[in-house]
C-alpha atoms as a PDB file:
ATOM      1  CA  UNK A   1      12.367 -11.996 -12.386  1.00  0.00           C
ATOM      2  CA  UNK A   2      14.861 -13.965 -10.915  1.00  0.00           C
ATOM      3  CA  UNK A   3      15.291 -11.656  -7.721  1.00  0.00           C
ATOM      4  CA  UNK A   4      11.149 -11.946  -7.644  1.00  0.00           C
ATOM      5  CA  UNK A   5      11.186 -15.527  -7.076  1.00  0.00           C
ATOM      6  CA  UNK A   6      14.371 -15.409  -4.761  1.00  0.00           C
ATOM      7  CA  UNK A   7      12.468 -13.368  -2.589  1.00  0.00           C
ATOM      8  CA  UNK A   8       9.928 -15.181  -2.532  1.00  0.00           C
ATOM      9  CA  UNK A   9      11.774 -18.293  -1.703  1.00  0.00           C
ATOM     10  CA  UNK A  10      13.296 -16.445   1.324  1.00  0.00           C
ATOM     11  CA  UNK A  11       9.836 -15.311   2.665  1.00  0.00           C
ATOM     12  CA  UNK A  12       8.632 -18.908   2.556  1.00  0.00           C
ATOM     13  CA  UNK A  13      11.445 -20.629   4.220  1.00  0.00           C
ATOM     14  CA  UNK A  14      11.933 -17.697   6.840  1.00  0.00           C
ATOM     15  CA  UNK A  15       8.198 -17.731   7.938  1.00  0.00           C
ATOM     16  CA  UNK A  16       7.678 -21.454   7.712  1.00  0.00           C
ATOM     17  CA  UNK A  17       8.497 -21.751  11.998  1.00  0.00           C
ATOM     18  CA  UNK A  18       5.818 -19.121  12.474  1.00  0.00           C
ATOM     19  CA  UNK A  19       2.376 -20.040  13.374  1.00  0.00           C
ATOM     20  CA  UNK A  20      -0.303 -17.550  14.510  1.00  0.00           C
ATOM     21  CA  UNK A  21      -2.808 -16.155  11.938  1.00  0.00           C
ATOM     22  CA  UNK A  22      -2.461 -12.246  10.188  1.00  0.00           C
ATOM     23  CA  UNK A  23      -6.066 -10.252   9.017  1.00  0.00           C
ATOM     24  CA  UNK A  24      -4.918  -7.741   6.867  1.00  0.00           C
ATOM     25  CA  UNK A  25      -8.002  -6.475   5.275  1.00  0.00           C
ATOM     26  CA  UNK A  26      -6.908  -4.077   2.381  1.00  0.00           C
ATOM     27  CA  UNK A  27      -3.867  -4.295  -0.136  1.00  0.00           C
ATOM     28  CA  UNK A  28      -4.136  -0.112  -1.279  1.00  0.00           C
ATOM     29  CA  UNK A  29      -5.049   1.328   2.861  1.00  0.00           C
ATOM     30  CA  UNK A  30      -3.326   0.702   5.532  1.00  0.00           C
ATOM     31  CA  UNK A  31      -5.613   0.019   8.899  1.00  0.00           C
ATOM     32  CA  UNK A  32      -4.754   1.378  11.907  1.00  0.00           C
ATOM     33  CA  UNK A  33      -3.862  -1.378  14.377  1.00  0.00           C
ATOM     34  CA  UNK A  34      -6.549  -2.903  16.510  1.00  0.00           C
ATOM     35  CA  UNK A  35      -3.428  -4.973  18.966  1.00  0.00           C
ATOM     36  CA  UNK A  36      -2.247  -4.109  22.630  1.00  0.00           C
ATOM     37  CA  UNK A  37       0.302  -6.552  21.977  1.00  0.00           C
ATOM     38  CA  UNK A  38       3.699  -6.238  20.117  1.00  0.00           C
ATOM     39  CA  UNK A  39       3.617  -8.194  16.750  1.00  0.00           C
ATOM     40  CA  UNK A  40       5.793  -8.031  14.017  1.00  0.00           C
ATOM     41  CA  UNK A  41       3.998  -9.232  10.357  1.00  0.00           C
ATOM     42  CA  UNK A  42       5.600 -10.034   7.289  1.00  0.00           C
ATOM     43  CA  UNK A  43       4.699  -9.840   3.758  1.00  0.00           C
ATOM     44  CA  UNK A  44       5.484 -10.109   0.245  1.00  0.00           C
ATOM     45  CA  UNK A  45       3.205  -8.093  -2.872  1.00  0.00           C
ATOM     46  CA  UNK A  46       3.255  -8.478  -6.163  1.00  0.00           C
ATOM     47  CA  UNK A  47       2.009  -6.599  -8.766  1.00  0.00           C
ATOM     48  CA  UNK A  48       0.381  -7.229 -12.165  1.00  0.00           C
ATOM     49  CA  UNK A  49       1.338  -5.097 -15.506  1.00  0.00           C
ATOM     50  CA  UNK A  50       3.653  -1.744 -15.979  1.00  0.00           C
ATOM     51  CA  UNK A  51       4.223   0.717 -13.074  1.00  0.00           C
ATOM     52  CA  UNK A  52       2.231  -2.189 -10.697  1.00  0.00           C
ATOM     53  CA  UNK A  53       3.993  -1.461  -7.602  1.00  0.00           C
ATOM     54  CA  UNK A  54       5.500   2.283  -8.730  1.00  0.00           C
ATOM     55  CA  UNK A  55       7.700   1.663 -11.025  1.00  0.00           C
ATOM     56  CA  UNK A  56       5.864   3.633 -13.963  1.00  0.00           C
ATOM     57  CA  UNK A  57       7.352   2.189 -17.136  1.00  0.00           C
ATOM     58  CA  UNK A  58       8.415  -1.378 -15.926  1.00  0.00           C
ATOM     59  CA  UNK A  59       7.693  -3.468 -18.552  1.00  0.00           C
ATOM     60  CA  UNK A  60       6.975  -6.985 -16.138  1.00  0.00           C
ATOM     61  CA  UNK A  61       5.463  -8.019 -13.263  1.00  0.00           C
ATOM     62  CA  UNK A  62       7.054  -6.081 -10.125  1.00  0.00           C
ATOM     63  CA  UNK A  63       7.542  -7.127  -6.468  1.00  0.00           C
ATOM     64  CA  UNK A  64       8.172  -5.840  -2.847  1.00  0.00           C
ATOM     65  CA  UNK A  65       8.925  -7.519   0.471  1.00  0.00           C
ATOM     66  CA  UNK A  66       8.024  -5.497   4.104  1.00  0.00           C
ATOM     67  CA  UNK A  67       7.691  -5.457   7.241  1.00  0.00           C
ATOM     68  CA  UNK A  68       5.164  -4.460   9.909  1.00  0.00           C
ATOM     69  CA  UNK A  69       5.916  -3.896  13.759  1.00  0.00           C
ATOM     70  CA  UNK A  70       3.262  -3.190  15.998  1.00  0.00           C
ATOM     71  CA  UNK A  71       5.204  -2.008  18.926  1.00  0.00           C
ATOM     72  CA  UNK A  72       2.174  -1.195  21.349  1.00  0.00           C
ATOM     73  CA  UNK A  73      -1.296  -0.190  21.213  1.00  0.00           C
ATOM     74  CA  UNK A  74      -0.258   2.935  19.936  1.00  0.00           C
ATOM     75  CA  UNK A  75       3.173   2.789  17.615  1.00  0.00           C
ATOM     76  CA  UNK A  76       3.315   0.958  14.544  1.00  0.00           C
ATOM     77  CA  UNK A  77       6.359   0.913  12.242  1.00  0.00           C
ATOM     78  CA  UNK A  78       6.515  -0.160   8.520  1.00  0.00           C
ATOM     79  CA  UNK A  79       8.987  -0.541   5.821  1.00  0.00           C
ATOM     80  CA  UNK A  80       9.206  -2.215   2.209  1.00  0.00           C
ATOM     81  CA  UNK A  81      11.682  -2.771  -0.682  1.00  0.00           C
ATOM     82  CA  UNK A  82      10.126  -2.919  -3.851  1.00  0.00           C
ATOM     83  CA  UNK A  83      11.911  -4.481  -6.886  1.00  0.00           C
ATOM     84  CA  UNK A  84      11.300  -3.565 -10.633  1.00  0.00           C
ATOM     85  CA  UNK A  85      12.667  -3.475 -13.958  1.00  0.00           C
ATOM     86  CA  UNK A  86      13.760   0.121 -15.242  1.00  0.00           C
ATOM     87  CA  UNK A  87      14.719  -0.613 -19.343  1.00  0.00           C
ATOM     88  CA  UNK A  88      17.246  -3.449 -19.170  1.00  0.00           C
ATOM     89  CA  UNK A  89      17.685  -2.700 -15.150  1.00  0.00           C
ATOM     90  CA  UNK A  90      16.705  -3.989 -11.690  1.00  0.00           C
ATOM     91  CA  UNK A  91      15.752  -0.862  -9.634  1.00  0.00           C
ATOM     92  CA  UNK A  92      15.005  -0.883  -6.219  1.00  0.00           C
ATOM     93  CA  UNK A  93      13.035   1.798  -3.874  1.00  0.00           C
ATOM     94  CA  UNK A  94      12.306   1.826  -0.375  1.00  0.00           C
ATOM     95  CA  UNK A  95       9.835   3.526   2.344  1.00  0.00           C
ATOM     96  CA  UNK A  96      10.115   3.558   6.332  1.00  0.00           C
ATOM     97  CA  UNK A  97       7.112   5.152   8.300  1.00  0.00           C
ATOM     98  CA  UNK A  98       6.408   5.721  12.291  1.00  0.00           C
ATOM     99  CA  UNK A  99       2.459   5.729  13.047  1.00  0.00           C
ATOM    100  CA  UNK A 100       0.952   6.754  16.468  1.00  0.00           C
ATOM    101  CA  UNK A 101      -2.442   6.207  17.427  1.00  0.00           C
ATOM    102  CA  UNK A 102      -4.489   9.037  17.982  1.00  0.00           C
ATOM    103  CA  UNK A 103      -7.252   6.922  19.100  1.00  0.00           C
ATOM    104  CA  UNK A 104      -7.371   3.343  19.364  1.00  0.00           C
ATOM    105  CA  UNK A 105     -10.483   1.932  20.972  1.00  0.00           C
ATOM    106  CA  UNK A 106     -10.380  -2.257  22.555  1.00  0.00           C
ATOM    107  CA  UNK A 107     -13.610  -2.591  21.814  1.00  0.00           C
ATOM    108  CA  UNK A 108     -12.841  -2.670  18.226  1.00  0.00           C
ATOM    109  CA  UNK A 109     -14.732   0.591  17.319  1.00  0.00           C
ATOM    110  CA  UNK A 110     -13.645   3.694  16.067  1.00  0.00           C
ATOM    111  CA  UNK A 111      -9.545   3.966  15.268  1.00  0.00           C
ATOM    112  CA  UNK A 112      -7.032   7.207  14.427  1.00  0.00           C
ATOM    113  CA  UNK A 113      -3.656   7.592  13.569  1.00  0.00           C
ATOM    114  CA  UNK A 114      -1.374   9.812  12.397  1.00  0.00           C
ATOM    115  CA  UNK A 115       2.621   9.974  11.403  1.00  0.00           C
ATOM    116  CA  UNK A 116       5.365  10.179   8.437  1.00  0.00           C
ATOM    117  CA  UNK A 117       8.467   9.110   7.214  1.00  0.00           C
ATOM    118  CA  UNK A 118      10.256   8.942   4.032  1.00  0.00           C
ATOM    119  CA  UNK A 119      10.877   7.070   0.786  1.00  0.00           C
ATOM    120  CA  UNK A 120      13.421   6.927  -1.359  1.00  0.00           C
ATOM    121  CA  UNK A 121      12.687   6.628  -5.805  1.00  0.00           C
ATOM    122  CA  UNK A 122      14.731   4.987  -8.212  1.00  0.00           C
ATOM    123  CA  UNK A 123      15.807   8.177  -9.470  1.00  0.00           C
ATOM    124  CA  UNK A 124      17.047   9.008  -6.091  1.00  0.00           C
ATOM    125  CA  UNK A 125      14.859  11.579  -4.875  1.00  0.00           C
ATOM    126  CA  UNK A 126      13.638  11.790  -1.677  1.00  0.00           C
ATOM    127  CA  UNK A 127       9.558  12.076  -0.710  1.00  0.00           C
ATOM    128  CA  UNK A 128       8.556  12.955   2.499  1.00  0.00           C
ATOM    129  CA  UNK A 129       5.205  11.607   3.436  1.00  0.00           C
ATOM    130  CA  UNK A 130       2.727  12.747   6.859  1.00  0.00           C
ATOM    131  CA  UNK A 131      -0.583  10.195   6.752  1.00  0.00           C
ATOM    132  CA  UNK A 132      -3.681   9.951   8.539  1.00  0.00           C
ATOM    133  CA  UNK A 133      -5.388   6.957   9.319  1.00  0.00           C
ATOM    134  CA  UNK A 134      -9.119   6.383  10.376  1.00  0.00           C
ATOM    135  CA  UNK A 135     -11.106   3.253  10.920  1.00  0.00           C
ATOM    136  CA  UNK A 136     -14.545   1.983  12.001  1.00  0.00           C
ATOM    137  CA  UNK A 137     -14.859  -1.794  12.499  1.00  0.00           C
ATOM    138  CA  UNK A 138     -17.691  -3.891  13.634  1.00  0.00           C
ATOM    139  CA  UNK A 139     -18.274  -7.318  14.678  1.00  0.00           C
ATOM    140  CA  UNK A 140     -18.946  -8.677  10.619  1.00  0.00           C
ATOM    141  CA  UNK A 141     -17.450  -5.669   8.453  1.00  0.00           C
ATOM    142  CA  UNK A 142     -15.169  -2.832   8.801  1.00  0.00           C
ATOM    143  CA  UNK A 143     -14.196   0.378   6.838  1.00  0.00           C
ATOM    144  CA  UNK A 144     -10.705   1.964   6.635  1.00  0.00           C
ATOM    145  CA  UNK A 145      -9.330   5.256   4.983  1.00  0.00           C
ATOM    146  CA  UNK A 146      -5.864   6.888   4.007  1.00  0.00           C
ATOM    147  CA  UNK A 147      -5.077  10.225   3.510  1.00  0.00           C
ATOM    148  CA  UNK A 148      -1.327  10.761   2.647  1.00  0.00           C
ATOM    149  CA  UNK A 149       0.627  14.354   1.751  1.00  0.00           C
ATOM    150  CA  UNK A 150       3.547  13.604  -0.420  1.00  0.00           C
ATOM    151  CA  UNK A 151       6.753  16.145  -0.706  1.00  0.00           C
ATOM    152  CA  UNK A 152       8.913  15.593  -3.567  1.00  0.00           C
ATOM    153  CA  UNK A 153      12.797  16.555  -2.801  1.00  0.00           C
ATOM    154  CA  UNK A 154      12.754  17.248  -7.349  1.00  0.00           C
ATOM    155  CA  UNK A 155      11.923  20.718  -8.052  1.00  0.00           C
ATOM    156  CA  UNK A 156      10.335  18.986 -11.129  1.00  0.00           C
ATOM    157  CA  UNK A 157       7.377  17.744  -8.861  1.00  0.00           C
ATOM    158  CA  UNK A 158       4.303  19.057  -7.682  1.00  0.00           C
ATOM    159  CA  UNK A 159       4.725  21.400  -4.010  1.00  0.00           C
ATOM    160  CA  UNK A 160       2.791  18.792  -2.534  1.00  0.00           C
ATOM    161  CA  UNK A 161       0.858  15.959  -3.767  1.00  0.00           C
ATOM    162  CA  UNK A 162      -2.406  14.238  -2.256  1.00  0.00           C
ATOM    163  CA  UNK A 163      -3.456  10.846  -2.392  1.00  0.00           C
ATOM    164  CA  UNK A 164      -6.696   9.014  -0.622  1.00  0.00           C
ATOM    165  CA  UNK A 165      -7.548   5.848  -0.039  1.00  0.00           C
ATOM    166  CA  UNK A 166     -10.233   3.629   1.356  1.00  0.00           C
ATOM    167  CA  UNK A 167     -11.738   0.459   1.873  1.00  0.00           C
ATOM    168  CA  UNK A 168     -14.805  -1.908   2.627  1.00  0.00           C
ATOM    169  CA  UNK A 169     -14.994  -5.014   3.946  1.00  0.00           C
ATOM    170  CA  UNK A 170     -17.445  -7.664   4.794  1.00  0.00           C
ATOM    171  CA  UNK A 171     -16.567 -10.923   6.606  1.00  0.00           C
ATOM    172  CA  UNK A 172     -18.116 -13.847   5.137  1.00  0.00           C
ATOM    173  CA  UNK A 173     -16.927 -16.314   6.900  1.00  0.00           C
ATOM    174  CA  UNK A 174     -13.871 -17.060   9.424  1.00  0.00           C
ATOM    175  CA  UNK A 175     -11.175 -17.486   6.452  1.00  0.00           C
ATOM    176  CA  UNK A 176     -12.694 -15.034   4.120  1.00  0.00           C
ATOM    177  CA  UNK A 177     -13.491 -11.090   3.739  1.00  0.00           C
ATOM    178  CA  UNK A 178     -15.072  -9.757   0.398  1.00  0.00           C
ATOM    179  CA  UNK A 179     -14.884  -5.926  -0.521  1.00  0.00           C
ATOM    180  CA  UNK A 180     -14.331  -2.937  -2.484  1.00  0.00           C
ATOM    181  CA  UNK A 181     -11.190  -0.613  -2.446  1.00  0.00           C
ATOM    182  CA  UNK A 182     -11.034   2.933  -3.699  1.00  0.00           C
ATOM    183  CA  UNK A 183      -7.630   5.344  -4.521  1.00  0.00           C
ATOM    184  CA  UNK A 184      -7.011   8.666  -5.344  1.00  0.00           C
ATOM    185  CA  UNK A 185      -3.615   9.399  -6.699  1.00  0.00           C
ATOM    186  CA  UNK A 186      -2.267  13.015  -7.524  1.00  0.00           C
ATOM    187  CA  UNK A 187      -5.740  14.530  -6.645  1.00  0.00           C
ATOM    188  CA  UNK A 188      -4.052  17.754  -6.673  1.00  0.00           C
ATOM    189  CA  UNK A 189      -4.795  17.773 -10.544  1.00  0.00           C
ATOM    190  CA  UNK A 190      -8.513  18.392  -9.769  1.00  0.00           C
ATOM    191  CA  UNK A 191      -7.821  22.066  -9.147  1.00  0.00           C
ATOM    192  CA  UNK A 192      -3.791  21.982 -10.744  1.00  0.00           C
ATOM    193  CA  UNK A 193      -3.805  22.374 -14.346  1.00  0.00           C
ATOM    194  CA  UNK A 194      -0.125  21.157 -14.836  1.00  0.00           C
ATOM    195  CA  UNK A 195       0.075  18.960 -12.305  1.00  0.00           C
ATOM    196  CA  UNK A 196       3.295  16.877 -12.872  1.00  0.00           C
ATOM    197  CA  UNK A 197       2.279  13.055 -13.042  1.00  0.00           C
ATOM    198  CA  UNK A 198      -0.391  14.000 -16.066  1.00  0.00           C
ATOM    199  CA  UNK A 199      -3.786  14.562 -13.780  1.00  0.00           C
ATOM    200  CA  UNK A 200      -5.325  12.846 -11.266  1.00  0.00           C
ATOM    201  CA  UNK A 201      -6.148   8.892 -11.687  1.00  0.00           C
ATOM    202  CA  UNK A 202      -9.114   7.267  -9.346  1.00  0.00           C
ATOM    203  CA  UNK A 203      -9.179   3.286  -9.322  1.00  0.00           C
ATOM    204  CA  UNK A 204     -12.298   1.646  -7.843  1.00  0.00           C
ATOM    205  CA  UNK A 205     -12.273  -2.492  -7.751  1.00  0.00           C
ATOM    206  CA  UNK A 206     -13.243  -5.554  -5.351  1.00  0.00           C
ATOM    207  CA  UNK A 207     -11.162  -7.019  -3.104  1.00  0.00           C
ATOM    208  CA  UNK A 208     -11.091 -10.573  -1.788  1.00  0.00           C
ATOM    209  CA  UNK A 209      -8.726 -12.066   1.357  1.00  0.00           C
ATOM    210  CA  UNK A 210      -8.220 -15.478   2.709  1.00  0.00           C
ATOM    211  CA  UNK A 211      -7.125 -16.151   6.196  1.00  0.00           C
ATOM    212  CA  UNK A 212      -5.776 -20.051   6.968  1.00  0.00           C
ATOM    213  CA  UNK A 213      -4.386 -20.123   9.932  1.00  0.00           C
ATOM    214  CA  UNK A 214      -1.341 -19.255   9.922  1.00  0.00           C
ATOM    215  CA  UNK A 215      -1.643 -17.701   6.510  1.00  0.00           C
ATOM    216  CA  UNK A 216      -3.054 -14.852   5.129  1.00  0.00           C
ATOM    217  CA  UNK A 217      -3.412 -13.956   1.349  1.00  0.00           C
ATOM    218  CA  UNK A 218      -5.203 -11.190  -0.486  1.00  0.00           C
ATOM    219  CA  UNK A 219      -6.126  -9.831  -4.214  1.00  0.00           C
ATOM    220  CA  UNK A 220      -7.535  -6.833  -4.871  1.00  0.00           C
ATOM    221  CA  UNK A 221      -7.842  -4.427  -8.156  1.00  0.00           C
ATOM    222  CA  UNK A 222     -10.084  -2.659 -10.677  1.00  0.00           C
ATOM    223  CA  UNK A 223      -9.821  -0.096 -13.529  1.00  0.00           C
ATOM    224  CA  UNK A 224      -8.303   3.199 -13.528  1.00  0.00           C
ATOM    225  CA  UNK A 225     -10.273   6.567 -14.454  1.00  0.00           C
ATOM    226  CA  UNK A 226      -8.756   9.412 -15.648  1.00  0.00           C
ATOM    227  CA  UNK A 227     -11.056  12.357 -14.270  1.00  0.00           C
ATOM    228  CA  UNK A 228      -8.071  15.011 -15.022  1.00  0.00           C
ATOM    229  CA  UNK A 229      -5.405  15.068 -17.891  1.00  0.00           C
ATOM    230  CA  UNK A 230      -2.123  16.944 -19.097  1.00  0.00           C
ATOM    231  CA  UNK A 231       0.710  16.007 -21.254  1.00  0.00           C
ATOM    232  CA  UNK A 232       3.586  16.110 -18.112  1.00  0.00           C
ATOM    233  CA  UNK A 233       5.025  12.815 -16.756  1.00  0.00           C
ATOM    234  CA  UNK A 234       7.863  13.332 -14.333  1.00  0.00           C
ATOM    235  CA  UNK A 235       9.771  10.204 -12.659  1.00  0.00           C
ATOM    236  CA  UNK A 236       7.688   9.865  -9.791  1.00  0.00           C
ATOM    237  CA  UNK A 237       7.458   6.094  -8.440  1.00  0.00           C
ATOM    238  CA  UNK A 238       3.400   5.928  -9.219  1.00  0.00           C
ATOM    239  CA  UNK A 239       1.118   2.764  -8.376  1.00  0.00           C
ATOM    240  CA  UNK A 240      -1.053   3.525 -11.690  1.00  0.00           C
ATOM    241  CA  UNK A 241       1.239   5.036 -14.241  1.00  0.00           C
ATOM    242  CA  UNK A 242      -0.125   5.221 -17.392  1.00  0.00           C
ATOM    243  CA  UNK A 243      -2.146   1.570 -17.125  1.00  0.00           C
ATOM    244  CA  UNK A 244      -6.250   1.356 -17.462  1.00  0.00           C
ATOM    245  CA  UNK A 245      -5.629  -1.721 -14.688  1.00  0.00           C
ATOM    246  CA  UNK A 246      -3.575  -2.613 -11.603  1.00  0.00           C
ATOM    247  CA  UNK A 247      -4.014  -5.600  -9.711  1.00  0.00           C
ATOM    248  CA  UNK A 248      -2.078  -6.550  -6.608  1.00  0.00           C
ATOM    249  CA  UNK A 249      -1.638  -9.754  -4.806  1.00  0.00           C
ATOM    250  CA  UNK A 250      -0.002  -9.999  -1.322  1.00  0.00           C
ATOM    251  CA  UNK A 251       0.483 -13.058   0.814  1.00  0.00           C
ATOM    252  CA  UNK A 252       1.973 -12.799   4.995  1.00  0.00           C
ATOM    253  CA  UNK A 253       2.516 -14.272   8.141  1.00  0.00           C
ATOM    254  CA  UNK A 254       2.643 -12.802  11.616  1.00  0.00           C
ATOM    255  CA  UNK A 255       4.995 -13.794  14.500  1.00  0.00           C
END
């Protein structure tokens, strides 16, 4: 808890000189970037309950700090730390990934992008991830998806596992967006009996973000379904674990 609120101390006071304004849509999908100029954006999440952020049997309230560089109109780079509790622990995890844009459109229209990279669990295995990115945005709403192939390093983990993601939103007015957001996680248990994180888990919820300039804050959540089911639970870093809800907060600033 106490290296939660440090962080969060340090995120305030470093982007307090920083003025100009971040729309970040969606907390679960990333959206391909819709900027011909080089920005770098930084944020810090939050999550509510056990396994919030990936860290399946935390028992409190977990958090992560990242960054975002938009390097062109076509490379983006992000990484994160995430911070949890592990039994009487503080575990730490961390992801790096290297987007290119397959199709970015100025006219704010149809988007594509595609890349990888890698993260690292608290148990010290390695994933390697390739995503896809699409997005459609028009002048009062826009729609974003995810579609990520993980590769566990563990022989105890699935070959590969797939995870999908997507989200709605409708602009409201200039300093807020209302919407839904939809994930798929370990949809590989639809057609794998023994898939290794117990089944497949599907969490639909709404979604509301603020935008005052220069700030930018968003909550979004919902319950968790349970289409799929087995009795195996390996140490994979998992957003839902074994909760019925997950709610995530996130507040950043762009410079």
């Amino acid at each position: 808890m106490k290296v939660g609120l440090l962080l969060i101390a340090v995120f305030f006071f470093v982007t307090s000189v920083y003025c100009e304004p971040l729309i970040k849509p969606f907390l679960f999908t990333l959206s391909p970037s819709t900027s011909n100029d080089q920005k770098v954006t930084l944020h810090f999440d939050a999550g509510l309950g056990d396994g919030s952020l990936g860290f399946s049997d935390a028992p409190s309230a977990d958090s992560r700090i990242g960054v975002e560089w938009n390097l062109n109109s076509r490379w983006m780079f992000l990484g994160n730390t995430a911070f949890g509790k592990d039994e009487s622990h503080t575990v730490i995890t961390g992801q790096i990934e290297g987007l290119y844009a397959l199709r970015n459109n100025t006219d704010g229209k149809f988007r594509a992008a595609a890349g990888g990279g890698v993260r690292w669990e608290r148990d010290g295995g390695n994933v390697l991830l390739l995503k896809f990115l699409g997005g459609w945005q028009a002048e009062q709403w826009r729609f974003d998806t995810n579609m990520t192939f993980e590769k566990a390093s563990s022989p105890d983990r699935d070959p590969i596992d797939l995870i999908l993601s997507m989200g709605w939103s409708h602009r409201v007015s200039s300093m807020m967006y209302l919407g839904v957001e939809a994930v798929g996680q370990d949809l590989e248990g639809f057609w794998e009996q023994n898939e290794a994180e117990g089944g497949a888990r599907i969490l639909v919820g709404p979604s509301i973000h603020f935008f005052a300039e220069p700030w930018n804050a968003g909550v979004a959540g919902g319950y968790i379904l349970r289409p799929t089911f087995n009795d195996r639970s390996s140490v994979a870093d998992r957003f839902f674990g074994s909760n019925r809800l997950a709610v995530q907060i996130s507040v950043g600033r762009e410079f």
